[in-house]
N, C-alpha and C. Protein backbone atom coordinates (compact mmCIF):
# COMPACT_ATOMS: atom_id res chain seq x y z
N UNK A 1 299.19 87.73 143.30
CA UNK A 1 299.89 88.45 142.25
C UNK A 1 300.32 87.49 141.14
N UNK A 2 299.56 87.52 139.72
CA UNK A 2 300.03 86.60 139.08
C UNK A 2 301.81 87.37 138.71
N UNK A 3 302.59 85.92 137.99
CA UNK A 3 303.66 86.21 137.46
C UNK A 3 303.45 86.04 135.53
N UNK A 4 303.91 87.08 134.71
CA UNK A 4 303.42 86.33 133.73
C UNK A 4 305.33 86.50 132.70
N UNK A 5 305.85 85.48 132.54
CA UNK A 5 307.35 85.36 131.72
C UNK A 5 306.60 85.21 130.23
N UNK A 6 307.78 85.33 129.26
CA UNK A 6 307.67 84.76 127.97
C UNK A 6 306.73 83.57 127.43
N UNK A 7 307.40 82.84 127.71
CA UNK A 7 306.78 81.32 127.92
C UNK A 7 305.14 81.49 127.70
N UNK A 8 304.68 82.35 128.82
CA UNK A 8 303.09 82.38 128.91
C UNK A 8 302.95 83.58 128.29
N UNK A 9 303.06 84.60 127.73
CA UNK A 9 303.02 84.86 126.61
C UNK A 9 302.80 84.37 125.37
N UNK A 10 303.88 83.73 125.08
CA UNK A 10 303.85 82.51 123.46
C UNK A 10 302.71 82.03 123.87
N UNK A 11 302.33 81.14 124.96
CA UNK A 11 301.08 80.32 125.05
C UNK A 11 299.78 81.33 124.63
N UNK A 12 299.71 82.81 125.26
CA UNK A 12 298.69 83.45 124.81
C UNK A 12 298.51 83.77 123.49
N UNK A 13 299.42 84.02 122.56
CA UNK A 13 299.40 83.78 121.46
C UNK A 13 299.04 82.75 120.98
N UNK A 14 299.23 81.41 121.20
CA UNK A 14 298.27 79.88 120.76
C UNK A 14 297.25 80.31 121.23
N UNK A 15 296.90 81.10 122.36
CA UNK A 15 295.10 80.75 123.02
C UNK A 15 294.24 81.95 121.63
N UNK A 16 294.85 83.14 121.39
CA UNK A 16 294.15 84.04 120.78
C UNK A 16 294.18 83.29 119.04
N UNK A 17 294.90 82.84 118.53
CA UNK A 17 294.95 81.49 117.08
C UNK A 17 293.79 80.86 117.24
N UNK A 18 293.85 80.48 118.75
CA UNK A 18 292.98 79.12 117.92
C UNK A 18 291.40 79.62 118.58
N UNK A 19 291.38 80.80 118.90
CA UNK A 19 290.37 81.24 119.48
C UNK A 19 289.65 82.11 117.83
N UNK A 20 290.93 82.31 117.08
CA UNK A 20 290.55 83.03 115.90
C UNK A 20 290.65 82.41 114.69
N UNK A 21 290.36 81.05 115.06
CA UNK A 21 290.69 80.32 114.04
C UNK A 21 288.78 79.57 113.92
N UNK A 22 288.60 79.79 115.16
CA UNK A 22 287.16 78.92 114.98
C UNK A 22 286.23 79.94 115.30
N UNK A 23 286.55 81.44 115.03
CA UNK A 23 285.64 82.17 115.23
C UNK A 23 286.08 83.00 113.52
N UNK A 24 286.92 82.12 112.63
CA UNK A 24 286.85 82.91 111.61
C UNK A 24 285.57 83.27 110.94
N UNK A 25 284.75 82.25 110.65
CA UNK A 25 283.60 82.05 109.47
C UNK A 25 282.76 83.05 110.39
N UNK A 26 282.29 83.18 111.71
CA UNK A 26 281.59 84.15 112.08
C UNK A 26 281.80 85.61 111.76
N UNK A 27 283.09 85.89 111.79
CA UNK A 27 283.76 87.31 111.40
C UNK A 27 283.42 87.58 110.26
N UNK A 28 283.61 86.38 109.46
CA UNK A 28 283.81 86.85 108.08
C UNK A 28 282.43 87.11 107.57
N UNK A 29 281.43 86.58 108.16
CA UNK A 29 279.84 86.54 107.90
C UNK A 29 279.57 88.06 108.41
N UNK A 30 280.03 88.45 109.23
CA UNK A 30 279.44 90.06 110.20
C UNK A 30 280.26 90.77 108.69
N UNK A 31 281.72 90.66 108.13
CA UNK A 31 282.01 91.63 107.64
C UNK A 31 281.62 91.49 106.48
N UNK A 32 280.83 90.23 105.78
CA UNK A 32 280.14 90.54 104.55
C UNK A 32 279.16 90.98 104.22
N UNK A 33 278.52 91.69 105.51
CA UNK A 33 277.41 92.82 105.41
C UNK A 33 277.85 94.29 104.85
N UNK A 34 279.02 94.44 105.67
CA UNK A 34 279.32 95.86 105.60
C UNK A 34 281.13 95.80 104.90
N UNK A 35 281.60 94.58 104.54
CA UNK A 35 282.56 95.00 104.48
C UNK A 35 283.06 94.00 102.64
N UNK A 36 284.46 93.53 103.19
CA UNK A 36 284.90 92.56 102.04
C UNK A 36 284.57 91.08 102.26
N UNK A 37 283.73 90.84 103.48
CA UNK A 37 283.85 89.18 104.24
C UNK A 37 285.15 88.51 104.19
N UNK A 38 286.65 89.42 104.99
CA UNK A 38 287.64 88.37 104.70
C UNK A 38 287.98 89.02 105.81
N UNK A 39 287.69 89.95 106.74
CA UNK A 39 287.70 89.78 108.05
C UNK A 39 288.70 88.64 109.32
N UNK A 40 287.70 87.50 108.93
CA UNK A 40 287.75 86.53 109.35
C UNK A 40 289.30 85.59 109.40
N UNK A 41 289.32 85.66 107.41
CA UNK A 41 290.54 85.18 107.08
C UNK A 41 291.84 86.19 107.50
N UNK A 42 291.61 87.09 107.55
CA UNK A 42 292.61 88.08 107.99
C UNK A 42 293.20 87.69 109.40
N UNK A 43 292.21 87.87 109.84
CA UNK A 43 292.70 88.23 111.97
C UNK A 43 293.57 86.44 111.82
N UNK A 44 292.74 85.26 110.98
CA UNK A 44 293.45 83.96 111.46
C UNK A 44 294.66 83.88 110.88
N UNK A 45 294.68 84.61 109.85
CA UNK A 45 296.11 84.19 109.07
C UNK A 45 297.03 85.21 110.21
N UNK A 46 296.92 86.78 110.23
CA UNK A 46 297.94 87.01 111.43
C UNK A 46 297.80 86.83 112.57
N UNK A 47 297.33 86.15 113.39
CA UNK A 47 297.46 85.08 114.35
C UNK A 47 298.11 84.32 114.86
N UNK A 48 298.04 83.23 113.46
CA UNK A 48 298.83 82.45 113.32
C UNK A 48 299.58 82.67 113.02
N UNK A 49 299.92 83.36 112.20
CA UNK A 49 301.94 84.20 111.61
C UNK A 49 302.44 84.68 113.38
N UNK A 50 301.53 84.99 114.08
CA UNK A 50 302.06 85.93 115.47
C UNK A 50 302.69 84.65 116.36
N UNK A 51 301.57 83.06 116.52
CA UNK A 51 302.00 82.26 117.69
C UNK A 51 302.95 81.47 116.51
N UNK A 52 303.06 81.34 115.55
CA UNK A 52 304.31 80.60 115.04
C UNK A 52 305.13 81.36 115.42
N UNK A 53 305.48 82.85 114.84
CA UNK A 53 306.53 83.26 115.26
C UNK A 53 307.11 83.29 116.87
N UNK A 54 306.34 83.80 117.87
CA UNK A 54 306.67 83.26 119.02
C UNK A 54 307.07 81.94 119.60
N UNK A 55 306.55 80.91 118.85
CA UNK A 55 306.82 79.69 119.25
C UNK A 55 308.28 79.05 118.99
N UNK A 56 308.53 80.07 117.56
CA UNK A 56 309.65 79.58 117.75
C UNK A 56 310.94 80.24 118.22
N UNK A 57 310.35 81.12 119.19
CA UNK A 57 311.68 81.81 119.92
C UNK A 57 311.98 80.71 121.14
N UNK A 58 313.31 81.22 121.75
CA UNK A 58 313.75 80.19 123.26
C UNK A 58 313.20 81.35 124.11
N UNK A 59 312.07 80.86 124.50
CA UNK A 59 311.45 81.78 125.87
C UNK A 59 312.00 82.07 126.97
N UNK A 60 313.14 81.15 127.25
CA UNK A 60 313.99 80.91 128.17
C UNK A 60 314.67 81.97 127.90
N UNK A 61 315.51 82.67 126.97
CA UNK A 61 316.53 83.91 127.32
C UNK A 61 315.66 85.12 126.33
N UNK A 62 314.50 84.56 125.60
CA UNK A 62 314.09 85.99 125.08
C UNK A 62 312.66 87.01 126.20
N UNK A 63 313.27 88.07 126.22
CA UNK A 63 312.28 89.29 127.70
C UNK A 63 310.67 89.48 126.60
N UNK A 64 309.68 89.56 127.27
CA UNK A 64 308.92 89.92 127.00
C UNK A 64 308.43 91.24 125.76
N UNK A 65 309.20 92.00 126.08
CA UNK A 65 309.44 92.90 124.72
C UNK A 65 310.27 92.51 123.45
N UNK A 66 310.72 91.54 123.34
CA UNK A 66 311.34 91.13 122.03
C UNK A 66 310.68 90.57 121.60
N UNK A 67 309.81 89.23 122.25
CA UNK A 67 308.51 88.42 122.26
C UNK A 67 307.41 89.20 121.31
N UNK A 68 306.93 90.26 121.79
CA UNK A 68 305.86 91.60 121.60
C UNK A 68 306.32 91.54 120.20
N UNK A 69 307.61 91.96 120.10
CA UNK A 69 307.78 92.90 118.45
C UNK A 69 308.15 91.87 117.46
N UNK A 70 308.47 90.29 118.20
CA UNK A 70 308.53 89.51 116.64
C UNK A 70 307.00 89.10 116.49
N UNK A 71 305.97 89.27 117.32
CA UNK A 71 304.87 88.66 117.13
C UNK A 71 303.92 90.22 116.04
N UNK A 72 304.97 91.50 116.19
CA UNK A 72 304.19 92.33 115.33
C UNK A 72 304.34 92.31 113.97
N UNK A 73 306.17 92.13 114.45
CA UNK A 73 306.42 92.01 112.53
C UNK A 73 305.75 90.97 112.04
N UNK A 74 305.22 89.57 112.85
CA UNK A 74 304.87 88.37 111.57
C UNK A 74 303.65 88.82 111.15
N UNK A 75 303.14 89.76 112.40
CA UNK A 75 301.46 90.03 112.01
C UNK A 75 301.37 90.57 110.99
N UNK A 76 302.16 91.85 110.39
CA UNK A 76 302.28 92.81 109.92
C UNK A 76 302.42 92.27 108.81
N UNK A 77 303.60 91.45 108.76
CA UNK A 77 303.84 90.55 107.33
C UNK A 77 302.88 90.01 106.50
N UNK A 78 302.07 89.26 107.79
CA UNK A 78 301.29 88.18 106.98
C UNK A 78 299.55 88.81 106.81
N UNK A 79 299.09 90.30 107.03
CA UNK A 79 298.20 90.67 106.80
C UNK A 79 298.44 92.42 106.42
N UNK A 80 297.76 92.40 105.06
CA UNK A 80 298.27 93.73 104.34
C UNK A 80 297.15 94.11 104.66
N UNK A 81 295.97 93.40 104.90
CA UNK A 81 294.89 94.13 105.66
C UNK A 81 294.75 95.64 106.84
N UNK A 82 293.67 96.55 106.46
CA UNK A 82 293.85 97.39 107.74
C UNK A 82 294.28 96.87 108.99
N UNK A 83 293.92 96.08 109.32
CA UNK A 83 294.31 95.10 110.63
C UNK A 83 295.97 95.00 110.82
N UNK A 84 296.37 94.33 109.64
CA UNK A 84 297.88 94.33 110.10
C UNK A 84 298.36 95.55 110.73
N UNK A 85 298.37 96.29 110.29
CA UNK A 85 298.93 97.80 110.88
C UNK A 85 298.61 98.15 112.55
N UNK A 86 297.49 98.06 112.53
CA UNK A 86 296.90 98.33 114.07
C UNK A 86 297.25 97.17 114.40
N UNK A 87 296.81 95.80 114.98
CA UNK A 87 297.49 95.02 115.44
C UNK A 87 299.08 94.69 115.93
N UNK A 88 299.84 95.55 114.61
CA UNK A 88 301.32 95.17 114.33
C UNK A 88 301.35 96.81 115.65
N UNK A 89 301.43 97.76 115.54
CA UNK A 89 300.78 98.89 116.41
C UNK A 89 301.08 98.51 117.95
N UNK A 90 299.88 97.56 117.71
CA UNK A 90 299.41 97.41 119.07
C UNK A 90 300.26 96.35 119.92
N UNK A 91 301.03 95.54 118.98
CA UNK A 91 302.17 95.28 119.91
C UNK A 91 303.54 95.78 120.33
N UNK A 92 303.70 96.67 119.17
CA UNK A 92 304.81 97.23 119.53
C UNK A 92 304.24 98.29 120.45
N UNK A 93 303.65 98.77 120.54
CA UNK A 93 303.29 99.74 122.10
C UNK A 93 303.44 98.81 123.67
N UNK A 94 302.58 97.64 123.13
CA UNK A 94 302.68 96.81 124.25
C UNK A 94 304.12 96.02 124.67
N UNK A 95 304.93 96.02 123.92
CA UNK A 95 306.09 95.93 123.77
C UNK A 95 306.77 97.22 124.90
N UNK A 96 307.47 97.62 123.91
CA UNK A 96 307.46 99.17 124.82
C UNK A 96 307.19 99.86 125.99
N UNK A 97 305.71 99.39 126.52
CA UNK A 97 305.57 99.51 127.78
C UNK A 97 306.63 98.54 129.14
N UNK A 98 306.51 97.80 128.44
CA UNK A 98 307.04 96.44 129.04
C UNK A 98 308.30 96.33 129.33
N UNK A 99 309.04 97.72 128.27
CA UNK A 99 310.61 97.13 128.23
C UNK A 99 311.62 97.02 129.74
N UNK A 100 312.66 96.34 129.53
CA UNK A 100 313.31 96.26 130.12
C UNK A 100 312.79 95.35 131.31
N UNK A 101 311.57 94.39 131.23
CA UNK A 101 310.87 93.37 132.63
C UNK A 101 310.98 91.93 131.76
N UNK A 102 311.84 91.24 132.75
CA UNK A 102 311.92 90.09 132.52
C UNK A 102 310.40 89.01 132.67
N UNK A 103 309.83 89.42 133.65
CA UNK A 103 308.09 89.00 134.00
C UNK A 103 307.84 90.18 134.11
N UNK A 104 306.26 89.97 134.12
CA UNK A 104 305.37 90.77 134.16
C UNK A 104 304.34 90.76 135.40
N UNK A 105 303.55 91.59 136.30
CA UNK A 105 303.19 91.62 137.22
C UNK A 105 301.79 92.19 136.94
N UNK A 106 301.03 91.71 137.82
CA UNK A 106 299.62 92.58 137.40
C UNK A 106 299.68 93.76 136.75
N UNK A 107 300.17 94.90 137.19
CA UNK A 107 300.37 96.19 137.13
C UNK A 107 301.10 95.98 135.71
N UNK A 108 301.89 95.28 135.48
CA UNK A 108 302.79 95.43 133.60
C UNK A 108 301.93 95.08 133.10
N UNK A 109 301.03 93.92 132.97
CA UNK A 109 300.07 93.42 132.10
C UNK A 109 299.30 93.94 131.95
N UNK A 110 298.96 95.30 132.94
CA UNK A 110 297.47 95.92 132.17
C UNK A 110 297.78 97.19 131.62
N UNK A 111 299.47 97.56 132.06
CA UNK A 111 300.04 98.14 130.82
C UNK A 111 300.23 98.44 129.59
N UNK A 112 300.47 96.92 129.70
CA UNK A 112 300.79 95.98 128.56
C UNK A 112 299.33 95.93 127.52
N UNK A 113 298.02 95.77 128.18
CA UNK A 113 297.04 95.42 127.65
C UNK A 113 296.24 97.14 127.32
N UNK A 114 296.72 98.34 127.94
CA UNK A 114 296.40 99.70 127.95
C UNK A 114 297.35 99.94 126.63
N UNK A 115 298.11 99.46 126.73
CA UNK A 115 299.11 100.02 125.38
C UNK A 115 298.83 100.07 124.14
N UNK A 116 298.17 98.89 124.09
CA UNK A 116 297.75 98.10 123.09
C UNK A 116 296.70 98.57 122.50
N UNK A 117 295.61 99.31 123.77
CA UNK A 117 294.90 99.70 122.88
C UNK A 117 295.01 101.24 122.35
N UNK A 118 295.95 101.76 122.95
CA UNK A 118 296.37 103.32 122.41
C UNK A 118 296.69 103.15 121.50
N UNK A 119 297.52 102.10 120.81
CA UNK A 119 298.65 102.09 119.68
C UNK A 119 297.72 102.11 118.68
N UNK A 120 296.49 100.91 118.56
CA UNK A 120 295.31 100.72 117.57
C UNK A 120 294.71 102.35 117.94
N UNK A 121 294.34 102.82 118.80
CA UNK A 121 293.90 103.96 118.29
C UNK A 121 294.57 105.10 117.75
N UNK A 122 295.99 105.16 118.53
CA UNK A 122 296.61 105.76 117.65
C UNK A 122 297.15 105.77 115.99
N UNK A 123 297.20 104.63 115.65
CA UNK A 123 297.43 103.87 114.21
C UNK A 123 295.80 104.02 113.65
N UNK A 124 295.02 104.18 113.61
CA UNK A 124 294.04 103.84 113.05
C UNK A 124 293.14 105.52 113.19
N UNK A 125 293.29 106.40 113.65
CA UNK A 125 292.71 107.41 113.94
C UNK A 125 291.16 107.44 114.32
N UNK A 126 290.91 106.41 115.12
CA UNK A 126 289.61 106.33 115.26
C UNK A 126 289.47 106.69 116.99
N UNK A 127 288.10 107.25 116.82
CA UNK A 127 287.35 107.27 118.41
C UNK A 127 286.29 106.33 118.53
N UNK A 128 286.42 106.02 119.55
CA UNK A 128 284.73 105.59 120.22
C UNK A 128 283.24 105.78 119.75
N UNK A 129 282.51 105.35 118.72
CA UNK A 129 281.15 105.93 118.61
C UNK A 129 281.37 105.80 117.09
N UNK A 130 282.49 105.40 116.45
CA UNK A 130 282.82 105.28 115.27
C UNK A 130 282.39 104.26 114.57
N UNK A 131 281.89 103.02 115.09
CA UNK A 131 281.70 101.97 114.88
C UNK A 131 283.01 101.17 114.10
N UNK A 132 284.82 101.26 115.11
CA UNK A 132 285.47 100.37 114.60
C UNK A 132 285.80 99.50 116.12
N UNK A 133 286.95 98.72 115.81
CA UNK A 133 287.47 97.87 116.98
C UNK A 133 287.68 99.04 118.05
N UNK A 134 287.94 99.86 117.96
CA UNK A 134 287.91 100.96 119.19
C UNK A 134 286.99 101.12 119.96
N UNK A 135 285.90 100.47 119.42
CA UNK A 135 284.43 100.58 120.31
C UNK A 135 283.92 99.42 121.78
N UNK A 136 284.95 98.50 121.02
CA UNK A 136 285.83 97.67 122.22
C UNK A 136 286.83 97.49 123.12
N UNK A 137 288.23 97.91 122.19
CA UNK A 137 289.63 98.13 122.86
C UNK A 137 289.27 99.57 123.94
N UNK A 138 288.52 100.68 123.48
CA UNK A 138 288.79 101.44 124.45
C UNK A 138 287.93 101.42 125.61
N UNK A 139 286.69 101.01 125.65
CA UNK A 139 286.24 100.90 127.23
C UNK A 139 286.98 99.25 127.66
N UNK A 140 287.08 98.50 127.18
CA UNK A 140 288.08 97.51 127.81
C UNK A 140 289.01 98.15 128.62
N UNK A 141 290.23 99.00 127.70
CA UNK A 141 291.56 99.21 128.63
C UNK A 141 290.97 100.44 129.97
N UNK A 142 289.83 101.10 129.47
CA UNK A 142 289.74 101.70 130.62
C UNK A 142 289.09 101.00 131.85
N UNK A 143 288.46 99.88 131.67
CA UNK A 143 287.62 99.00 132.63
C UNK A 143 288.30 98.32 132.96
N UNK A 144 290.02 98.21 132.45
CA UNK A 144 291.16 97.04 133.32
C UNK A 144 291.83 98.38 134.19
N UNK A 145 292.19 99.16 133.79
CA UNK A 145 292.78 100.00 134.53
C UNK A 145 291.78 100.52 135.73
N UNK A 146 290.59 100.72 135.82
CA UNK A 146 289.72 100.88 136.86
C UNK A 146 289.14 100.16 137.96
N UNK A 147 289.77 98.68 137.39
CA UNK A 147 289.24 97.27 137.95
C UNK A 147 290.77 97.24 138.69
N UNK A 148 292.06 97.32 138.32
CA UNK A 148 293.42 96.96 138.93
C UNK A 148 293.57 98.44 140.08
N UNK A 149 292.90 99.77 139.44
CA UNK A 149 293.12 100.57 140.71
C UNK A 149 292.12 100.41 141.86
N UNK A 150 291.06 99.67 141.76
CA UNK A 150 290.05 99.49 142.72
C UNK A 150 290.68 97.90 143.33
N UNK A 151 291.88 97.53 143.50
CA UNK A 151 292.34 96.39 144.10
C UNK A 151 292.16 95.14 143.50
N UNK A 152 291.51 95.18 142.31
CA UNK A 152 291.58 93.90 141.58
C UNK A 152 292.82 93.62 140.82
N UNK A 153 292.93 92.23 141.01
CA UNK A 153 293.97 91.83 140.26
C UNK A 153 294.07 91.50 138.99
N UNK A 154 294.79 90.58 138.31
CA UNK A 154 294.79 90.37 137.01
C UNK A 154 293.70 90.06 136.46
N UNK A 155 293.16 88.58 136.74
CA UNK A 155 291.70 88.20 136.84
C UNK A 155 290.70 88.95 137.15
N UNK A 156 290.66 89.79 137.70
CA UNK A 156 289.12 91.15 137.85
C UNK A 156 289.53 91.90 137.03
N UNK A 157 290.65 92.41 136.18
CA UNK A 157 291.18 93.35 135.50
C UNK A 157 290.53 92.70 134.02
N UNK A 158 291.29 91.84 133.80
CA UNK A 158 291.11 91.68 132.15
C UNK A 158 289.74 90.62 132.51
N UNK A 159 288.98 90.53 133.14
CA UNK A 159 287.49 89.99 133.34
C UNK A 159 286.66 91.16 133.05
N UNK A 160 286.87 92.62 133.70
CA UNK A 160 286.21 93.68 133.59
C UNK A 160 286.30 94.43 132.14
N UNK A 161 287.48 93.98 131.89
CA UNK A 161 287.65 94.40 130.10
C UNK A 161 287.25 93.75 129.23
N UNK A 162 286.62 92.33 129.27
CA UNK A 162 286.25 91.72 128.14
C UNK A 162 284.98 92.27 128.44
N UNK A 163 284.15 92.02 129.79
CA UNK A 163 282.54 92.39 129.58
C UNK A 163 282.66 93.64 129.19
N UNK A 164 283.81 94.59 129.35
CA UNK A 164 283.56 96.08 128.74
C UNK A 164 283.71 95.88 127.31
N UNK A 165 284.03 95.10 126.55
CA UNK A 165 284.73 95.19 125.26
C UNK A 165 283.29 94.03 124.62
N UNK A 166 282.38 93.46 124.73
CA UNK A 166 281.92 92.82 124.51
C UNK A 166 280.47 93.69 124.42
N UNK A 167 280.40 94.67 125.78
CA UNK A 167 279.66 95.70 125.36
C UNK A 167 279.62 96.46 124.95
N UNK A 168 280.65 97.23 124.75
CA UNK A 168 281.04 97.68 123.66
C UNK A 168 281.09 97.60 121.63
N UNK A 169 281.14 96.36 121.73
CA UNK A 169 280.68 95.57 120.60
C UNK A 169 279.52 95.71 120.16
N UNK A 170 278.56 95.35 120.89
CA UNK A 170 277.35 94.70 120.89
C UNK A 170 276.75 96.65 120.86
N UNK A 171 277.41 97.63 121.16
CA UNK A 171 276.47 98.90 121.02
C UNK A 171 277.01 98.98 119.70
N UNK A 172 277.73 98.76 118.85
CA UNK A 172 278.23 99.27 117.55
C UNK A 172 277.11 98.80 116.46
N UNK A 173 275.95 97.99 116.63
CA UNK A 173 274.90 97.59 115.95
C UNK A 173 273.95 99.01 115.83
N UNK A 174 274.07 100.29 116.72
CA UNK A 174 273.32 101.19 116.55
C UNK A 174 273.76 101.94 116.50
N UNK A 175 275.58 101.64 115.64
CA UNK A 175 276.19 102.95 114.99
C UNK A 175 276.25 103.14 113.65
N UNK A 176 276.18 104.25 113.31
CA UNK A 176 276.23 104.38 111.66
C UNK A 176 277.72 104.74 111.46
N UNK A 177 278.65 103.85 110.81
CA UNK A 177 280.10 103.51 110.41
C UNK A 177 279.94 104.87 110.06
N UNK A 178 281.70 105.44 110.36
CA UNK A 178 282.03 106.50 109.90
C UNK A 178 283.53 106.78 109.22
N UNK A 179 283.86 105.00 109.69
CA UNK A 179 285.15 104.99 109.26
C UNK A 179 285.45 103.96 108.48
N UNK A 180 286.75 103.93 107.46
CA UNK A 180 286.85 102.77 106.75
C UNK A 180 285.79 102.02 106.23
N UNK A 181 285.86 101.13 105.27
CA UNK A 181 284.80 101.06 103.93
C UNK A 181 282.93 100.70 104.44
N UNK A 182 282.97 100.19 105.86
CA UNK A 182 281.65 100.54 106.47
C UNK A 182 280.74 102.38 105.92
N UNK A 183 282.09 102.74 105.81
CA UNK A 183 281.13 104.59 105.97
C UNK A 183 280.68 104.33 104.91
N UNK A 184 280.65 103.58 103.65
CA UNK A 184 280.52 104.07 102.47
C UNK A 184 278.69 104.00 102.44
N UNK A 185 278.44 102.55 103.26
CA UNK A 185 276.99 102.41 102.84
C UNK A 185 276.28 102.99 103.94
N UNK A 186 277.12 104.14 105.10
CA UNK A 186 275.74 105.21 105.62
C UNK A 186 275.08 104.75 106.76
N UNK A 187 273.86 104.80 106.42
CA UNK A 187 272.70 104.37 107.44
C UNK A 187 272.85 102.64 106.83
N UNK A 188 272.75 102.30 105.89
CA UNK A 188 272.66 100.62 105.98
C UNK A 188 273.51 99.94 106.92
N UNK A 189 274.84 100.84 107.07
CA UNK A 189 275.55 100.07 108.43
C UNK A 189 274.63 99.61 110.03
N UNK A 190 273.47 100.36 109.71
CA UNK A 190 272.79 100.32 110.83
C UNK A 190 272.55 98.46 111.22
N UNK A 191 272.49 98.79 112.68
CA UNK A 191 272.00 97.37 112.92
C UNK A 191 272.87 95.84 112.91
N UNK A 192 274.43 96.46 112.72
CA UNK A 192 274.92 95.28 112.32
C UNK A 192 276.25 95.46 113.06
N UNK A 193 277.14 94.70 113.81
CA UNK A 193 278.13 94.71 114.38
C UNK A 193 279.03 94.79 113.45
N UNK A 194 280.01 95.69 113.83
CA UNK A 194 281.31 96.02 113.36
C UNK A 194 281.89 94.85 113.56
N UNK A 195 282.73 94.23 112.41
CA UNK A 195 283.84 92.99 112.56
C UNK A 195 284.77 93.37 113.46
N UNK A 196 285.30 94.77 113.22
CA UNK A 196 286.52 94.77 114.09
C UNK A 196 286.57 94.92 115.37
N UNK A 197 285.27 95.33 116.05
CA UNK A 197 285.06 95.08 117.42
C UNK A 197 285.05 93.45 117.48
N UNK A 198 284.16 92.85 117.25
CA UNK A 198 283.49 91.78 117.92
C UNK A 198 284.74 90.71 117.61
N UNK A 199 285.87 90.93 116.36
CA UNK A 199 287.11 90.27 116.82
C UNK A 199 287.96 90.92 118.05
N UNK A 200 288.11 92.06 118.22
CA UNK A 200 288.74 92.81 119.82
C UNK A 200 287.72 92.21 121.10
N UNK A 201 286.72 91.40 121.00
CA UNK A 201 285.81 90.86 121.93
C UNK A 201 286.97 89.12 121.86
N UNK A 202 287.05 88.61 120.95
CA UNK A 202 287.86 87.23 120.88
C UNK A 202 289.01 87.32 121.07
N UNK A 203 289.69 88.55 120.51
CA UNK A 203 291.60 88.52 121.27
C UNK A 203 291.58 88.83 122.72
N UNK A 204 290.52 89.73 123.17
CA UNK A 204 290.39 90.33 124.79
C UNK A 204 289.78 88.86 125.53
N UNK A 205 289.21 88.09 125.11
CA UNK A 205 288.38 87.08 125.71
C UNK A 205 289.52 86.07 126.17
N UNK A 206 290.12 85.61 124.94
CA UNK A 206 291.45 84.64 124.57
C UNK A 206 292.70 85.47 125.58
N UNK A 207 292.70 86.35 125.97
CA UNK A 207 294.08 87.03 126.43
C UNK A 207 293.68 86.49 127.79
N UNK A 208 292.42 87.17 128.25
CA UNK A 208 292.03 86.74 129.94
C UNK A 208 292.10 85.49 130.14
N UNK A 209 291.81 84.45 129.21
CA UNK A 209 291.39 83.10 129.67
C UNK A 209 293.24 82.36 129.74
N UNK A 210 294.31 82.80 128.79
CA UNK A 210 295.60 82.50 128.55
C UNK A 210 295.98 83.13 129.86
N UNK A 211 295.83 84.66 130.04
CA UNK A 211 296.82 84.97 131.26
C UNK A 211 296.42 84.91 132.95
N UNK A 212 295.10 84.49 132.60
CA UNK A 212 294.16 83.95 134.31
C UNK A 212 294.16 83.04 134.37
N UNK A 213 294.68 81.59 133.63
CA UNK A 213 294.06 80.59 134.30
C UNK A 213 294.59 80.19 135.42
C-alpha cells in the first residue's frame, strides 16, 4: 500500500515540469499543424507556475487539498490558455476528492487521479472521439479505476492509465477535430495527433513515474 503526503505531491509536480519542459518543442510542433504551436509553451509555463507554487508551501503542516488548489490557482494564473481552465479544473476536483486526508492511500490517489479527469471534462465540455485531451484523460481514469478494483495497486493502476491514455492519444490521428480551433480545418485535422492528448500522455506518464517509484 503506497503512502502518498504533501511532500510527494510537490515532488510530482517537479516530475510533471520538467517532464513538460523537455517535451515542450514536441507539443508545440503537433499543435502547429492544427493549432497556434504554443501548446507547448503553455502546458511549461503552467507547470512551472504549479511546482513553484507548491514548492514553496511547508509540506509539513499543509493537507493535500490545499497543496491541489494552490497548484490550480498558479496554473490558472499563469496560462490564459484553454488549458489553464481545465487543468486549474482538474485540480480543484482532485483537491476535493481528497479533502479532509492528511496522506493518501491507493484508493485516494486514483480518486484523486479520476477527479481530475471529470473536472477537464467537465470544464471543457468535451467527449471521447472528439479529438481533445479527453481522448486520453478518459480511458486512463477508467483503466486506473479497473486496474485498483481488479487488486492492483497504485503501480498497476496509474501503469494501466498511461498505456490507456497513450492509446488513446495515438487513436486521435484518425479523428476529425470537432472541438476548439482544430474543428475549424475539418478533415485536414485528419492524421495528426491532438496536442492536448499527447500532453495528458506526459502529465499521466510523469504522475506514475513521481507517485510509483
Amino acid at each position: 500500500m503506497t503512502t502518498i503526503d504533501s511532500a510527494r505531491l510537490a515532488s510530482m509536480f517537479g516530475a510533471i515540469a520538467d517532464a513538460m519542459s523537455a517535451d515542450r518543442d514536441r507539443l508545440c510542433a503537433l499543435d502547429g499543424v492544427i493549432g497556434d504551436a504554443d501548446h507547448g509553451i503553455a502546458m511549461d509555463l503552467g507547470f512551472s507556475a504549479a511546482r513553484d507554487a507548491v514548492a514553496a508551501l511547508d509540506t509539513g503542516s499543509t493537507d493535500p487539498t490545499t497543496l491541489l488548489n494552490a497548484a490550480a490557482k498558479s496554473f490558472l494564473n499563469a496560462v490564459g490558455a484553454s488549458s489553464g481552465p481545465l487543468y486549474a479544473t482538474a485540480f480543484m476536483r482532485g483537491a476535493a476528492a481528497v479533502k479532509g486526508k492528511a496522506t493518501l492511500d491507493d484508493a485516494d490517489a486514483v480518486a484523486m487521479f479520476q477527479a481530475m479527469a471529470r473536472g477537464i471534462q467537465d470544464r471543457g465540455k468535451a467527449e471521447p472521439g472528439e479529438k481533445t485531451m479527453m481522448d486520453a484523460w478518459a480511458p486512463a481514469a477508467q483503466a486506473a479505476g479497473e486496474a485498483l478494483a481488479s487488486g492492483k495497486g497504485l503501480a498497476g493502476s496509474l501503469e494501466a492509465a498511461a498505456h490507456a491514455a497513450k492509446a488513446g492519444a495515438e487513436a486521435t490521428k484518425a479523428m476529425i477535430a470537432s472541438k476548439g480551433r482544430a474543428s475549424r480545418l475539418g478533415e485536414r485535422s485528419l492524421g495528426h495527433m491532438d496536442p492536448g492528448a499527447a500532453s495528458a500522455v506526459t502529465v499521466i506518464e510523469a504522475m506514475r513515474d513521481a507517485l510509483t517509484v
